[in-house]
PDB file of N, CA and C in Angstrom:
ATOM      1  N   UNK A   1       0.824  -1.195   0.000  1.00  0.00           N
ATOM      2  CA  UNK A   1       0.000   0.000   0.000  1.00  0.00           C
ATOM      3  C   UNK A   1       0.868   1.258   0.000  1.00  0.00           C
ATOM      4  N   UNK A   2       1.769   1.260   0.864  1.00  0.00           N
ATOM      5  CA  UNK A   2       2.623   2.605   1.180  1.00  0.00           C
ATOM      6  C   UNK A   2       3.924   2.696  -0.567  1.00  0.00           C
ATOM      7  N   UNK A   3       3.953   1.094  -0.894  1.00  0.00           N
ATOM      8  CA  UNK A   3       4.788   1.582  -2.063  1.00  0.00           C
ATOM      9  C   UNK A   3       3.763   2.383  -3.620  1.00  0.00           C
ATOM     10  N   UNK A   4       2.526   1.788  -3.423  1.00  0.00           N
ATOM     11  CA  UNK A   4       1.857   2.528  -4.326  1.00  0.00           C
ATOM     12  C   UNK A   4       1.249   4.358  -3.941  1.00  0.00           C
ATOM     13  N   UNK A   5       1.666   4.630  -2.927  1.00  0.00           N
ATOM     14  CA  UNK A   5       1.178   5.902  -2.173  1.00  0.00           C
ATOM     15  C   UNK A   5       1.527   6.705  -2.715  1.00  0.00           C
ATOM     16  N   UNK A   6       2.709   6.679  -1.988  1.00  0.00           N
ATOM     17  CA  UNK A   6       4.117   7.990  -2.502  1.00  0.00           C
ATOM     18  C   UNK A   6       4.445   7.955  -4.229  1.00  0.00           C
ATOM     19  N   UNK A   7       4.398   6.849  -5.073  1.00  0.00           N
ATOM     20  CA  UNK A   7       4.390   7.802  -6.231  1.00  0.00           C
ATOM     21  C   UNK A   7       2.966   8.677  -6.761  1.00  0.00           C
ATOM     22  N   UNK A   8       1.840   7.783  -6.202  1.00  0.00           N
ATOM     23  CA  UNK A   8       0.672   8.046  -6.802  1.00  0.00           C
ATOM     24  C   UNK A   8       0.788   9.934  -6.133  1.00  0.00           C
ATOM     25  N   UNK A   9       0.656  10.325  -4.994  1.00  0.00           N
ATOM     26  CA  UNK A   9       1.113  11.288  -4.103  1.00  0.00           C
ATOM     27  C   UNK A   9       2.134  12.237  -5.027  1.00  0.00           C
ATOM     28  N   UNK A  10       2.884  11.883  -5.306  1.00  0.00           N
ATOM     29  CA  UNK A  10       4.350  12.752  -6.272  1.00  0.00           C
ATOM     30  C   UNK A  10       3.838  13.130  -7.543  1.00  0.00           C
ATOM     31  N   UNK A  11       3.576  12.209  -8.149  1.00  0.00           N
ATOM     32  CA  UNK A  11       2.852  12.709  -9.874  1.00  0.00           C
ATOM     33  C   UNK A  11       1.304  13.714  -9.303  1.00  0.00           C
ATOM     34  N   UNK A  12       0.616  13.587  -8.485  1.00  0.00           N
ATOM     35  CA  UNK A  12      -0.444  14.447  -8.146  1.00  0.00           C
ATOM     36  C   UNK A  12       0.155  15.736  -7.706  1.00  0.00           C
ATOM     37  N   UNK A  13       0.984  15.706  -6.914  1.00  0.00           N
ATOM     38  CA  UNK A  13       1.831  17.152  -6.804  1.00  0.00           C
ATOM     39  C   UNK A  13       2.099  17.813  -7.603  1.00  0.00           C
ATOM     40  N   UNK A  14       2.992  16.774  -8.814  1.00  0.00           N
ATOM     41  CA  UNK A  14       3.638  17.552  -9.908  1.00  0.00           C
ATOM     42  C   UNK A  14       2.686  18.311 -10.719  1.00  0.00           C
ATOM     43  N   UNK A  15       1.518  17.328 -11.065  1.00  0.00           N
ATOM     44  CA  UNK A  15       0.327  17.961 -12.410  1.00  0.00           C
ATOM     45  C   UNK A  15      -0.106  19.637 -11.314  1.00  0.00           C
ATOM     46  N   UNK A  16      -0.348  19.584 -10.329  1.00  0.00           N
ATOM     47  CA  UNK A  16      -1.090  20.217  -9.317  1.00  0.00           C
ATOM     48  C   UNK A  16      -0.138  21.610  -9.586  1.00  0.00           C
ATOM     49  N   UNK A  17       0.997  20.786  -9.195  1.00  0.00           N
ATOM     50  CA  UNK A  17       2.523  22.440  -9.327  1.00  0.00           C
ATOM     51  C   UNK A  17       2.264  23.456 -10.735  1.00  0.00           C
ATOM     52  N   UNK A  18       2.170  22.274 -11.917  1.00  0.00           N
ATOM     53  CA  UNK A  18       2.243  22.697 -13.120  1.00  0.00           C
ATOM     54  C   UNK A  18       1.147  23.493 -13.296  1.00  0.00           C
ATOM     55  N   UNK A  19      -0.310  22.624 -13.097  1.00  0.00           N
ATOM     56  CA  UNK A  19      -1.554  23.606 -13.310  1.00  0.00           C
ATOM     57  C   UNK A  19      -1.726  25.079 -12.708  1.00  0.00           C
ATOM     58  N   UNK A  20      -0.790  25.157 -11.576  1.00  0.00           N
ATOM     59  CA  UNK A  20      -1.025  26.411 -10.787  1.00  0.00           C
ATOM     60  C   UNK A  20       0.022  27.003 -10.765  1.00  0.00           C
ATOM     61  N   UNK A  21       1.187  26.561 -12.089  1.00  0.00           N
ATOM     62  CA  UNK A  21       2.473  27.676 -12.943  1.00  0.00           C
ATOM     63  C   UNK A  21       1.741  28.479 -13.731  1.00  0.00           C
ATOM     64  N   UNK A  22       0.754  27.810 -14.564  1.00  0.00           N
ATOM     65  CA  UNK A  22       0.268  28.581 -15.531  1.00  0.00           C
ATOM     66  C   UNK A  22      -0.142  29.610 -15.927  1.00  0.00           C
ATOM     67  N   UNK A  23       0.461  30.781 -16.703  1.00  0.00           N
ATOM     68  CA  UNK A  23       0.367  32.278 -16.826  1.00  0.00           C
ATOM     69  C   UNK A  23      -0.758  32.513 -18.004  1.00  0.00           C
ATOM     70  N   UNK A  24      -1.318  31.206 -18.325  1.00  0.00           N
ATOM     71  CA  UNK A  24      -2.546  30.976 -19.757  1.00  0.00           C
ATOM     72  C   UNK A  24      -3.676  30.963 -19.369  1.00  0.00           C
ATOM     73  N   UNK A  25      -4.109  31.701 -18.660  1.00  0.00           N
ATOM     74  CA  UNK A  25      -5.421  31.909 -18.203  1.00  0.00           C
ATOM     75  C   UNK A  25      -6.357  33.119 -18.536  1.00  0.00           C
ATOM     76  N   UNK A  26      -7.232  33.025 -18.529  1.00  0.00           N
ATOM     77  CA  UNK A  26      -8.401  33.589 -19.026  1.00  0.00           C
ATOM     78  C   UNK A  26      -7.959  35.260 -18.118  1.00  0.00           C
ATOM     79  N   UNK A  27      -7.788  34.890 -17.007  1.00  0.00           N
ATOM     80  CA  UNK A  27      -7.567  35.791 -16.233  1.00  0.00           C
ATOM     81  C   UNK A  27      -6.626  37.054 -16.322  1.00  0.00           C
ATOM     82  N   UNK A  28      -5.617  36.368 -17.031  1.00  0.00           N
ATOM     83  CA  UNK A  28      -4.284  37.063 -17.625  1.00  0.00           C
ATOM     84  C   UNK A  28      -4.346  37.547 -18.993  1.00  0.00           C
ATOM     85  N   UNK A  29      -5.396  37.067 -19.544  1.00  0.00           N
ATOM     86  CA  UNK A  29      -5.339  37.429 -20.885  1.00  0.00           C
ATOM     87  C   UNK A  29      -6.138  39.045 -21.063  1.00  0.00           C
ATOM     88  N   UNK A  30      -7.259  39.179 -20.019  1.00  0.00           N
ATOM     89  CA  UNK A  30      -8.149  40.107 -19.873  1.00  0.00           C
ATOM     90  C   UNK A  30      -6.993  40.825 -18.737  1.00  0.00           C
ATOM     91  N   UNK A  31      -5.986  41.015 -18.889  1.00  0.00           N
ATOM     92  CA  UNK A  31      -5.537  42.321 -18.918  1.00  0.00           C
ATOM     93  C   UNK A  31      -4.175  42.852 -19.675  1.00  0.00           C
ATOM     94  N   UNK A  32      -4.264  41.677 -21.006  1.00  0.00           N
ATOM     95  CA  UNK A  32      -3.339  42.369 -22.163  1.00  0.00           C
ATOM     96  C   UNK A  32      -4.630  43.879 -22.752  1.00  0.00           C
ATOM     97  N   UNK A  33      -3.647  44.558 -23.303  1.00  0.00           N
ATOM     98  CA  UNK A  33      -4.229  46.154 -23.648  1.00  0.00           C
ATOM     99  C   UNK A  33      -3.440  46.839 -24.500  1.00  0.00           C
ATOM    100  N   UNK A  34      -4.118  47.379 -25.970  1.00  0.00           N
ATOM    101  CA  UNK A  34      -3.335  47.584 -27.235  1.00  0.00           C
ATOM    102  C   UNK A  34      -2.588  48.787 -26.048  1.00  0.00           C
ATOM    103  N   UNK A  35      -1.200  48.543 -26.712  1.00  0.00           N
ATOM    104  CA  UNK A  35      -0.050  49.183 -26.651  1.00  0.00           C
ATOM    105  C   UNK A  35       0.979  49.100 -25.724  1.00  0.00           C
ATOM    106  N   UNK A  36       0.401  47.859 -24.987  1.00  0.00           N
ATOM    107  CA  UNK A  36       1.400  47.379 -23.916  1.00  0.00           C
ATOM    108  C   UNK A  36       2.793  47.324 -24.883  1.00  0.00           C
ATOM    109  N   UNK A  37       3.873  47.367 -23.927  1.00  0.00           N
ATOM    110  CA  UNK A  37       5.443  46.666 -24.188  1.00  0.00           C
ATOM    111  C   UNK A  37       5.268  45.319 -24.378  1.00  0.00           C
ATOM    112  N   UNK A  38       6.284  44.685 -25.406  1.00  0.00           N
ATOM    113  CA  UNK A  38       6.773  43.042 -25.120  1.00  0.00           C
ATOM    114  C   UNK A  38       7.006  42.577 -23.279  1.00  0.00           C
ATOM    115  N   UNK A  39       8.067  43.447 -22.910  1.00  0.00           N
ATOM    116  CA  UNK A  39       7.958  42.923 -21.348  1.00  0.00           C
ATOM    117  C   UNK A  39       6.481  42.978 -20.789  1.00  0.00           C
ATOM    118  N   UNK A  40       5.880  43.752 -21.101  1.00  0.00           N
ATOM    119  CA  UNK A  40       4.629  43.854 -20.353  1.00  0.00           C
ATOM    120  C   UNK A  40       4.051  42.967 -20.231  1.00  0.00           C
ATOM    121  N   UNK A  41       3.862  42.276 -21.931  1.00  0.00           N
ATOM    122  CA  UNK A  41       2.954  40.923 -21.964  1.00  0.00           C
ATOM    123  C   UNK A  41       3.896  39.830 -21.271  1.00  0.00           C
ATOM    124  N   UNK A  42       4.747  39.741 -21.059  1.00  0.00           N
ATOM    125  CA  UNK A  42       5.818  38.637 -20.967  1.00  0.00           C
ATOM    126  C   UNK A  42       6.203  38.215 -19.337  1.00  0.00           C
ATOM    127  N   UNK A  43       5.521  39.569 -18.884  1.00  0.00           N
ATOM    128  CA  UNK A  43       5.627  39.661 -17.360  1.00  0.00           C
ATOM    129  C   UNK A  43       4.413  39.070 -16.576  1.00  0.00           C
ATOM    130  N   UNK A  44       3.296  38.911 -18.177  1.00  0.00           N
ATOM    131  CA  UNK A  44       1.562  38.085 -17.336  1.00  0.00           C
ATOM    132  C   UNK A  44       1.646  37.260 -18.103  1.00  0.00           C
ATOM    133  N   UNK A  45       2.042  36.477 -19.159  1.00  0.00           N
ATOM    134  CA  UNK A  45       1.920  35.109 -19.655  1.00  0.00           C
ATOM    135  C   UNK A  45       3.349  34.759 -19.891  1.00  0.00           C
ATOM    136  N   UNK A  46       4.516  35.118 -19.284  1.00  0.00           N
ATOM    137  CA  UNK A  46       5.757  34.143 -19.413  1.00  0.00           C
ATOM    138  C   UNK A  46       6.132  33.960 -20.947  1.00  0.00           C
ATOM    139  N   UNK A  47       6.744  33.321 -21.410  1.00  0.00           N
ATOM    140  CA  UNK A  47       7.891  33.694 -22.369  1.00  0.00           C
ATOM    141  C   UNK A  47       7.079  33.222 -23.539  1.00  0.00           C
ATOM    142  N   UNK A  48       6.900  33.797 -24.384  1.00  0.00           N
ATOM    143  CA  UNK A  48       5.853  32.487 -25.947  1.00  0.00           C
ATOM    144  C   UNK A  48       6.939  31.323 -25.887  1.00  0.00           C
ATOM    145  N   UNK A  49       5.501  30.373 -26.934  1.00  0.00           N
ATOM    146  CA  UNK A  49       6.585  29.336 -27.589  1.00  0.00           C
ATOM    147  C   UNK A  49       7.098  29.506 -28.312  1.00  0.00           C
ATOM    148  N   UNK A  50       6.611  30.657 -29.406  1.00  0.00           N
ATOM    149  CA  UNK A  50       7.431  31.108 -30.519  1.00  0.00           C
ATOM    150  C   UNK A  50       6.972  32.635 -31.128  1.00  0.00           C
ATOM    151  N   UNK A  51       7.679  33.591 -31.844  1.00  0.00           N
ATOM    152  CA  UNK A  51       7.604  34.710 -31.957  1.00  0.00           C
ATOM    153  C   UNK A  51       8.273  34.007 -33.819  1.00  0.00           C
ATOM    154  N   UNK A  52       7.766  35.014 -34.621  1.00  0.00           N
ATOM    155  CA  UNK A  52       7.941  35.156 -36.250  1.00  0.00           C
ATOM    156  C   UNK A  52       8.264  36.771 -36.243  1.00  0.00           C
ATOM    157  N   UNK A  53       8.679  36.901 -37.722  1.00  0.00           N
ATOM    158  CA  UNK A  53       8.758  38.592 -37.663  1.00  0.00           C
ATOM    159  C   UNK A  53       8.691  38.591 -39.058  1.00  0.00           C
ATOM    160  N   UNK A  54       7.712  39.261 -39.593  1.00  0.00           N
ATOM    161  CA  UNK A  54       7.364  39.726 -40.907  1.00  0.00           C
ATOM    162  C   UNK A  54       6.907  41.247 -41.344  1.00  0.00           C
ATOM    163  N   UNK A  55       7.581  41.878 -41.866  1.00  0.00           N
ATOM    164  CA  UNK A  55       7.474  43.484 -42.388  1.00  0.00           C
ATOM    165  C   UNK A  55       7.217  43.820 -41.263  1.00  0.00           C
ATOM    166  N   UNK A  56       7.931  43.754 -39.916  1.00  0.00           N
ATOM    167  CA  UNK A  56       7.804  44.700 -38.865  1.00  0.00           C
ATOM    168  C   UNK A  56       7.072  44.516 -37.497  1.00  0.00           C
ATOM    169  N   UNK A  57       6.244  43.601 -38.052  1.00  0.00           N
ATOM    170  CA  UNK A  57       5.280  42.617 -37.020  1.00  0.00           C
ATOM    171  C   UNK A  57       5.838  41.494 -36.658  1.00  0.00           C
ATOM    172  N   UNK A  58       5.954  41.761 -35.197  1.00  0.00           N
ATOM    173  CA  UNK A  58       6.148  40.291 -34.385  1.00  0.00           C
ATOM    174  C   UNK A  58       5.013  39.615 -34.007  1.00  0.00           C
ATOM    175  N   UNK A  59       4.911  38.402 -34.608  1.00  0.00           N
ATOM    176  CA  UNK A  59       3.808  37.397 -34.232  1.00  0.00           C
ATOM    177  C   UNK A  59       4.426  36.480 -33.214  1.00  0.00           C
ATOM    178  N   UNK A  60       3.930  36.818 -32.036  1.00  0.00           N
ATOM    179  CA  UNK A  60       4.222  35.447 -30.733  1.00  0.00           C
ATOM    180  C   UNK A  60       2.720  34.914 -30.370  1.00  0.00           C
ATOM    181  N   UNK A  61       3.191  34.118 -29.987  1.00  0.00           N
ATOM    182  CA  UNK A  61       2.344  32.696 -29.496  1.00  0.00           C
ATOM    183  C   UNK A  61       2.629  31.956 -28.467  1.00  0.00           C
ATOM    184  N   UNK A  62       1.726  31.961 -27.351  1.00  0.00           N
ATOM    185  CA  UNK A  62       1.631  31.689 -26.182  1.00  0.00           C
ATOM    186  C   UNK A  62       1.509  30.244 -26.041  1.00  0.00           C
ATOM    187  N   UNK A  63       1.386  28.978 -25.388  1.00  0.00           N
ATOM    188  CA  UNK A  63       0.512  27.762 -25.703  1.00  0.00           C
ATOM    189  C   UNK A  63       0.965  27.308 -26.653  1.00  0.00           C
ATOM    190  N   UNK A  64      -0.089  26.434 -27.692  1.00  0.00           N
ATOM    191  CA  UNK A  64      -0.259  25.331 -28.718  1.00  0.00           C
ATOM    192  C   UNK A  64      -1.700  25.275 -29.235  1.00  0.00           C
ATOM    193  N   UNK A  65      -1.594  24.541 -30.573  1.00  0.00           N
ATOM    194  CA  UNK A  65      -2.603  24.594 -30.832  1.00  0.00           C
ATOM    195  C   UNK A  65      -4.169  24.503 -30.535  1.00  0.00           C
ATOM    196  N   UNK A  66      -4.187  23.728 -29.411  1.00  0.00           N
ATOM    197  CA  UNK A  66      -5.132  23.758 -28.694  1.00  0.00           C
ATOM    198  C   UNK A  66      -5.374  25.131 -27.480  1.00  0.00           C
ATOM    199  N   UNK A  67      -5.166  25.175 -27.392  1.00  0.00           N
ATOM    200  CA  UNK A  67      -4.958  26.745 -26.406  1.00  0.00           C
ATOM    201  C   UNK A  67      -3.699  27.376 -26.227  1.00  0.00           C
ATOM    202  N   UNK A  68      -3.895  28.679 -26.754  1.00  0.00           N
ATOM    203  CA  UNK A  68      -3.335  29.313 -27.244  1.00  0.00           C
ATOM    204  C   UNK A  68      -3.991  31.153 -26.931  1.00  0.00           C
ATOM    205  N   UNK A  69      -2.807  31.756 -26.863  1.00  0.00           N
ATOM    206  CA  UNK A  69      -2.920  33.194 -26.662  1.00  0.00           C
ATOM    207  C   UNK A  69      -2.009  33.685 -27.931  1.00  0.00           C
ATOM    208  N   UNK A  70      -2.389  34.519 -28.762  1.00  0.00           N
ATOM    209  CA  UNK A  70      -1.342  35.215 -29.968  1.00  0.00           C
ATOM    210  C   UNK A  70      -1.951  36.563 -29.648  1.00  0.00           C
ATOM    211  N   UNK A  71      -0.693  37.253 -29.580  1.00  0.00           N
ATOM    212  CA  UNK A  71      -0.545  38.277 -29.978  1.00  0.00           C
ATOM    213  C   UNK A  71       0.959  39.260 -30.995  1.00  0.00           C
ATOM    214  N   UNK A  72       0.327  40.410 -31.305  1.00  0.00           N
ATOM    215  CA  UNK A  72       1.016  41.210 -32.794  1.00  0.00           C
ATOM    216  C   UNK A  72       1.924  42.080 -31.876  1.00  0.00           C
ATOM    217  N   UNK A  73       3.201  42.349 -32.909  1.00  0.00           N
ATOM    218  CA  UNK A  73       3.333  43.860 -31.685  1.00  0.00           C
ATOM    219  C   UNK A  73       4.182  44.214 -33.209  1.00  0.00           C
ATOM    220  N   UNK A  74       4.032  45.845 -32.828  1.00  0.00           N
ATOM    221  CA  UNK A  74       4.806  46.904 -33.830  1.00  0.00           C
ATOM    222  C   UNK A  74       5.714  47.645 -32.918  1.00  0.00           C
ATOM    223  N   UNK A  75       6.812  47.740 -33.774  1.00  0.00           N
ATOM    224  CA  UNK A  75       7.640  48.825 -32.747  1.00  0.00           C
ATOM    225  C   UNK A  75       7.532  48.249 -31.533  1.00  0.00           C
ATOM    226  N   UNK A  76       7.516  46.913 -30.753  1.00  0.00           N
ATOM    227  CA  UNK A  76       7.511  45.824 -29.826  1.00  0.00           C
ATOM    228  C   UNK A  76       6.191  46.990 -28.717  1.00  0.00           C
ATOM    229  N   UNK A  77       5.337  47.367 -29.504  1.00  0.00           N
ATOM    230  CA  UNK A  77       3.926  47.558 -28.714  1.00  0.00           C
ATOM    231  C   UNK A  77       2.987  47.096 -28.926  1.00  0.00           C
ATOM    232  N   UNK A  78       1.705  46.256 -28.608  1.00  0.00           N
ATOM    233  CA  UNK A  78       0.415  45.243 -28.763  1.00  0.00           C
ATOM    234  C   UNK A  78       0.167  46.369 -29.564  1.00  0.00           C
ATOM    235  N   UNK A  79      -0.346  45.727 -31.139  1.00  0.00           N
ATOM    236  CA  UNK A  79      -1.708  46.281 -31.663  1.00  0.00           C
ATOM    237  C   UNK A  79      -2.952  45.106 -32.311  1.00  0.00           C
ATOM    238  N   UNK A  80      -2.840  44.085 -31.853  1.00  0.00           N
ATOM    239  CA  UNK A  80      -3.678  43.140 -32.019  1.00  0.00           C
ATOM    240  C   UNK A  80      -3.180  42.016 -30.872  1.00  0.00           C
ATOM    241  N   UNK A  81      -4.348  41.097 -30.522  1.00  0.00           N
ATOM    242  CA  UNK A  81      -4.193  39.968 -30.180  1.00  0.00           C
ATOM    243  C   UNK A  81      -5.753  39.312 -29.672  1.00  0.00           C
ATOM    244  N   UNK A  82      -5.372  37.932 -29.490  1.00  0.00           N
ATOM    245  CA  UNK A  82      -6.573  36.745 -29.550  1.00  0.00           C
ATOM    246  C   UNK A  82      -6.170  35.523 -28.572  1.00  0.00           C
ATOM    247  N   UNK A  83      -7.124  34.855 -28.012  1.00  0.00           N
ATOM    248  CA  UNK A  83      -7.018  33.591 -27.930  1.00  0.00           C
ATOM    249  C   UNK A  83      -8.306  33.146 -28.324  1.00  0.00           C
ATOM    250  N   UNK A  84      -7.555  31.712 -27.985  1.00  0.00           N
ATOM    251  CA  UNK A  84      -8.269  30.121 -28.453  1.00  0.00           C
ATOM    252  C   UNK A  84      -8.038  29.451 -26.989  1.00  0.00           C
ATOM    253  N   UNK A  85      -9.375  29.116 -26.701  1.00  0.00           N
ATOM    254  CA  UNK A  85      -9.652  27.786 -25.940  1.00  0.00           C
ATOM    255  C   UNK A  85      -9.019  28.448 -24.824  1.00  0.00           C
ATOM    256  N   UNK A  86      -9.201  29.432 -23.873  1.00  0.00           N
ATOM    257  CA  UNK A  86      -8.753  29.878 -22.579  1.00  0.00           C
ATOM    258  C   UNK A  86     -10.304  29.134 -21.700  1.00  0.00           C
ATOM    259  N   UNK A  87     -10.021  28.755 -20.638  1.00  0.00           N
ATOM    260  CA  UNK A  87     -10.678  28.640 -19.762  1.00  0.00           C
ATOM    261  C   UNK A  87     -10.881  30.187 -18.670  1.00  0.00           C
TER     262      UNK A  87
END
């Protein structure tokens, strides 16, 4: 009994740690605001998975395809952004 405890116990911690790292929340997203800084956004949803740069526009992306936060920046200030699938 006690050897099935402690891992069952450890992996419940871990998912638990991870779910309540998460800067992808509905919560955080409702207070991105056109013209924030890059740090700004980066300081309420943590680092994208990936950023592109085309004629001047940085496209980053928060998440994965399934949920997901994107946002645009010019001159590294928000002038667009969206999500998908925020709780």
């Amino acid at each position: 009994m006690k050897k099935r405890l402690l891992p069952t116990l450890l992996l419940s911690l871990g998912v638990l740690a991870l779910t309540a790292c998460s800067k992808l929340t509905l919560e955080n997203y409702g207070k991105l605001k056109m013209g924030q800084k890059y740090e700004e956004v980066t300081a309420l949803l943590g680092e994208p998975a990936r950023c592109d740069e085309t004629l001047g526009v940085r496209s980053c992306t928060w998440g994965d395809e399934q949920k997901n936060v994107r946002v645009n920046f010019v001159a590294g200030q928000v002038v667009l952004f969206s999500a998908h699938q925020l709780n």
